[in-house]
Protein backbone atom coordinates (compact mmCIF):
# COMPACT_ATOMS: atom_id res chain seq x y z
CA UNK A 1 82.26 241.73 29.19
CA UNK A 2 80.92 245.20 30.35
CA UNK A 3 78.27 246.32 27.73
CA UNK A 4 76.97 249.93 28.51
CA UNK A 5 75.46 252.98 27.09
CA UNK A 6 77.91 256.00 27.08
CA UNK A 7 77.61 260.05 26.84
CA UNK A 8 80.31 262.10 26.24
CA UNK A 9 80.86 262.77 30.36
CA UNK A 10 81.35 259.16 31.18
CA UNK A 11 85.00 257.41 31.90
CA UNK A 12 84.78 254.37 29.46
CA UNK A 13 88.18 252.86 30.60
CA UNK A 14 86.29 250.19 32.56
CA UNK A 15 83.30 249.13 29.63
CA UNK A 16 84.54 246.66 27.12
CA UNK A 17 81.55 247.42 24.46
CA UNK A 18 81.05 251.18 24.24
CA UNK A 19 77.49 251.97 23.07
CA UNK A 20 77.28 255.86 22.34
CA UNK A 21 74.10 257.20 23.09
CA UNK A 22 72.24 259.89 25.58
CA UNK A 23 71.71 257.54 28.51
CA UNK A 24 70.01 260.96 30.59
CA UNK A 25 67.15 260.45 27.74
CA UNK A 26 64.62 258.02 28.82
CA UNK A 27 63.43 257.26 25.14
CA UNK A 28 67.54 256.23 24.17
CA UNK A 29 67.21 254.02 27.04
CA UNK A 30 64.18 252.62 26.41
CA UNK A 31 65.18 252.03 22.46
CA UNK A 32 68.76 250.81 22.81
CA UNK A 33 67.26 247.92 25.66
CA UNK A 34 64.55 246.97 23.92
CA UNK A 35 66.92 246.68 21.02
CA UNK A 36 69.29 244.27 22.99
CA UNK A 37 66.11 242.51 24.52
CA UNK A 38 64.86 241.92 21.01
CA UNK A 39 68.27 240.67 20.21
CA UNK A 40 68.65 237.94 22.80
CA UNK A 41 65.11 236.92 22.30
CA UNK A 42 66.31 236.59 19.07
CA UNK A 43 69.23 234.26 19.82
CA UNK A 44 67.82 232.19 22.37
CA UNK A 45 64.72 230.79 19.99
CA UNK A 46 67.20 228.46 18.26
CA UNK A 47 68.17 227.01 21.74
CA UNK A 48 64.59 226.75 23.01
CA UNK A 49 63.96 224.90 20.00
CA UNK A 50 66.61 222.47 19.90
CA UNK A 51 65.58 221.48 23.60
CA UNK A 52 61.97 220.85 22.06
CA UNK A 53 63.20 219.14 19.64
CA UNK A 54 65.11 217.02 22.30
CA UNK A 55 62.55 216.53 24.60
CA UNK A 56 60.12 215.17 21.76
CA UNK A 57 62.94 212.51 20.65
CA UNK A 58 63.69 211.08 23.92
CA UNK A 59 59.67 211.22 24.68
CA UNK A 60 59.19 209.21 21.21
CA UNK A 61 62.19 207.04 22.10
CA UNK A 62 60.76 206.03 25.78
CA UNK A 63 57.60 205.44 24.35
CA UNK A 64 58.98 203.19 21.71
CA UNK A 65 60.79 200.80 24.37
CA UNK A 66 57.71 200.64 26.78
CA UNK A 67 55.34 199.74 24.02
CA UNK A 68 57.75 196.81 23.10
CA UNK A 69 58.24 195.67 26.09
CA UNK A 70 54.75 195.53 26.37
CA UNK A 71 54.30 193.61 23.79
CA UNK A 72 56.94 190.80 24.48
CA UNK A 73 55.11 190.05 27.97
């Protein structure tokens, strides 16, 4: 999907989500990005944190087998 910031003499025909706003000012710019920035930080911390979460389990889990096998030598 085409997300874009649009003023009144833009063609939206092509843009699937319309985002109304001065796109000539640089602080409406600036404001609506770091908006959408903030936003997919936003979304992506649950995903960095399952992938932690992940890593730690198969690190505890690799750990757990090499200590036994250790231990049965």
């Amino acid at each position: 999907p085409v997300v874009a910031m649009v003023a009144t003499n833009t063609d939206p025909d092509d843009i699937d989500v319309i985002i109304p706003a001065n796109d000539d000012a640089i602080r409406a710019i600036s404001l609506i990005a770091g908006a959408m920035a903030d936003a997919v930080i936003e979304s992506n911390q649950g995903v960095v944190e399952a992938v932690a979460e992940e890593s730690t389990d198969k690190a505890f889990f690799d750990n757990l087998f090499e200590s036994n096998e250790g231990q049965e030598a």
